[in-house]
N, C-alpha and C. Protein backbone atom coordinates (compact mmCIF):
# COMPACT_ATOMS: atom_id res chain seq x y z
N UNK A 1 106.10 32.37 64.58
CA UNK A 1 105.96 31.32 65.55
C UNK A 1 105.27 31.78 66.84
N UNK A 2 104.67 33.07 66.88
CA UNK A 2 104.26 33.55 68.17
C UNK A 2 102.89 32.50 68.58
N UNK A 3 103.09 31.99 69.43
CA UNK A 3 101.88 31.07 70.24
C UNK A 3 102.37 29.95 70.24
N UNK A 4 103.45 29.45 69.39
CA UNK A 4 104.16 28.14 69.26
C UNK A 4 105.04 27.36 70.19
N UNK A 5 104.75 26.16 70.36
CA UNK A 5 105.61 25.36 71.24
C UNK A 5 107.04 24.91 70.75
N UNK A 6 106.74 25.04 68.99
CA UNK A 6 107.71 23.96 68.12
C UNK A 6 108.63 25.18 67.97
N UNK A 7 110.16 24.77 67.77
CA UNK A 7 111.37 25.39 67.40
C UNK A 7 112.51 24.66 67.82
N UNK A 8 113.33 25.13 67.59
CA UNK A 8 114.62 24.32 67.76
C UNK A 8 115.81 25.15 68.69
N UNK A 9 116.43 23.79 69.65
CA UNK A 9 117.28 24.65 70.26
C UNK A 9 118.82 24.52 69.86
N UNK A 10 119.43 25.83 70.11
CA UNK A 10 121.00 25.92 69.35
C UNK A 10 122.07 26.84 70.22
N UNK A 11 123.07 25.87 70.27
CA UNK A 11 123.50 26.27 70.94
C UNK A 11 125.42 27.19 70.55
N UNK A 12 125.90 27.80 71.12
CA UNK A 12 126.86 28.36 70.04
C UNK A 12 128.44 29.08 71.25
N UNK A 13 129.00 29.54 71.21
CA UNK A 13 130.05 30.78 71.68
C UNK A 13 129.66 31.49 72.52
N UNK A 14 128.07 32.14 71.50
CA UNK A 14 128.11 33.81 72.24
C UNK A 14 126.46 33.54 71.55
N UNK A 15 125.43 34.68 72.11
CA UNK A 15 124.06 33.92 71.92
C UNK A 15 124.41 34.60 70.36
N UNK A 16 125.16 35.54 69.90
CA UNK A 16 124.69 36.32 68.32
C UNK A 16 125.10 34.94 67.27
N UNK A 17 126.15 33.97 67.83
CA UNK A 17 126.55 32.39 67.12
C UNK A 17 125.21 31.85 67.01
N UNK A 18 124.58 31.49 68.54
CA UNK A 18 123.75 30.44 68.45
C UNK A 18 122.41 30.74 67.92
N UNK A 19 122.51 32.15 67.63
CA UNK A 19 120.79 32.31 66.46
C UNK A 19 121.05 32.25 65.31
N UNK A 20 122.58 33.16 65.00
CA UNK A 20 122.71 32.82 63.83
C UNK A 20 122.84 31.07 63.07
N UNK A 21 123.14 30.49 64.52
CA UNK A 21 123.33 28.99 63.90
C UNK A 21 121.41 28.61 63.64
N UNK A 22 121.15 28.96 64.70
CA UNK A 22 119.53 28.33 64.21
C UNK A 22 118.83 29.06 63.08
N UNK A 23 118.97 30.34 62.98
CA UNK A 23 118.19 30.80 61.60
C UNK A 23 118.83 30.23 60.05
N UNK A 24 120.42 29.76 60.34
CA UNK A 24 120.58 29.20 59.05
C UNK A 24 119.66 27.89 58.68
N UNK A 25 119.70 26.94 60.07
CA UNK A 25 119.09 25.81 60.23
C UNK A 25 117.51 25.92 59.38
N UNK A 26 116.96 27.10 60.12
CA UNK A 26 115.67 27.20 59.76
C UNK A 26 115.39 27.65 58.47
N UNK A 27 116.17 28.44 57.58
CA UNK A 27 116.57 29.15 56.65
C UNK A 27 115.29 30.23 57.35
N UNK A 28 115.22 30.93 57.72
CA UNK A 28 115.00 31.94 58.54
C UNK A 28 115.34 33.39 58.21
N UNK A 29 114.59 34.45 58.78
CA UNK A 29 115.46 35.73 59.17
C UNK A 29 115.32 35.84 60.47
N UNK A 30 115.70 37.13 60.97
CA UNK A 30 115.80 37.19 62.10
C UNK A 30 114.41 37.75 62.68
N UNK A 31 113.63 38.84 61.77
CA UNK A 31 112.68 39.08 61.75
C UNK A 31 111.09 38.21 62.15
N UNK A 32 111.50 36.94 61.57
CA UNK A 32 110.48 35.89 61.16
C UNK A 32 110.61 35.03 62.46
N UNK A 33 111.24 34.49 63.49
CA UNK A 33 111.26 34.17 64.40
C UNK A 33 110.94 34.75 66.23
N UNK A 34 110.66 33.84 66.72
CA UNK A 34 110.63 34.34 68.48
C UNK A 34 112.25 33.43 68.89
N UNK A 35 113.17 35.02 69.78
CA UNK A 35 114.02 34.03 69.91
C UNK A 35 113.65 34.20 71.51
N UNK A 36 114.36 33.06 72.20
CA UNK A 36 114.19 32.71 73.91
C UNK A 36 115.48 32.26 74.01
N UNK A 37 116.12 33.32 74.52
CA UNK A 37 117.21 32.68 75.51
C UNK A 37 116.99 31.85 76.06
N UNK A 38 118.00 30.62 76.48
CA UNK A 38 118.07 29.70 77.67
C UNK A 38 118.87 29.55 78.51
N UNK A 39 120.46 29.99 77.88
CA UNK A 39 121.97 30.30 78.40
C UNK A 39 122.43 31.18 77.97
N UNK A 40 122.67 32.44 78.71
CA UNK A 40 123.68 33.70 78.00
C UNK A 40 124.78 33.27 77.77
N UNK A 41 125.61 32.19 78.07
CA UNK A 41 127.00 31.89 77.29
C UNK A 41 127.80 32.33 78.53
N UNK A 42 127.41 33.07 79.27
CA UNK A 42 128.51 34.02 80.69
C UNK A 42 129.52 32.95 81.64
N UNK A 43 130.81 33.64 81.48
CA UNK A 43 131.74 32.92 82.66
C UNK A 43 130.87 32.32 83.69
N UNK A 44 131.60 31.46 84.03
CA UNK A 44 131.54 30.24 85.25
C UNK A 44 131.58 31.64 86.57
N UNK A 45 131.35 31.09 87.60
CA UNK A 45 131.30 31.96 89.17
C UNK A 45 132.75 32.62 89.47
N UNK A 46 133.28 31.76 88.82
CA UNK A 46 135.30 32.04 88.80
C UNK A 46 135.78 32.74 88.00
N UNK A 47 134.63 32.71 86.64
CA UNK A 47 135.31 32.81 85.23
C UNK A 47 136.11 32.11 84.73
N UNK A 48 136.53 30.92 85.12
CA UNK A 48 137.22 29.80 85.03
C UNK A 48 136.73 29.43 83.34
N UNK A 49 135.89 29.35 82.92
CA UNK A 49 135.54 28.52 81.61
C UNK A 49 134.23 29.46 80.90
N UNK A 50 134.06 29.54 80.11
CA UNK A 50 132.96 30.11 79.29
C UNK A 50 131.69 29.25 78.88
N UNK A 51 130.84 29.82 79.44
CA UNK A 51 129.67 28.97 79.58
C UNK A 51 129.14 28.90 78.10
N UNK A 52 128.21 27.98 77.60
CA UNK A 52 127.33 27.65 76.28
C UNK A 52 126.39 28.82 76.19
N UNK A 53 126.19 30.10 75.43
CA UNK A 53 124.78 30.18 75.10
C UNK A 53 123.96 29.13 74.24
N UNK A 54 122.82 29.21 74.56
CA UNK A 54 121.98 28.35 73.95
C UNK A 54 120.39 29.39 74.09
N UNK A 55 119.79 28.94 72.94
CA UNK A 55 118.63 29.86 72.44
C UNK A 55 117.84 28.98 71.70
N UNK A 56 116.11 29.25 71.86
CA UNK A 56 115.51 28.44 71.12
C UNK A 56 114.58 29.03 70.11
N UNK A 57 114.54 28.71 68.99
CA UNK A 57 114.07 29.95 67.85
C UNK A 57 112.39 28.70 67.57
């Protein structure tokens, strides 16, 4: 996908959830994709709540 606009975004726990959720999606490897973080998933300013990673393959 290198030069590509198209992929899908997924979001999960922890970012190693949310690729693994998108490469199943894609039937994928891990190899065969560009991944881009968008959310590391990291505590709130408080740590109050656990934030979404989300990643777009």
């Amino acid at each position: 996908m290198p030069g590509s606009e198209e992929g899908i975004e997924v979001a999960g726990r922890t970012l190693d959830e949310a690729v693994e959720k998108g490469l199943e999606q894609l039937n994928l490897r891990r190899d065969q994709v560009d991944i881009q973080i968008l959310a590391d998933g990291a505590r709130t300013l408080l740590g109050f709540r656990p934030g979404q990673a989300r990643v777009r393959l």
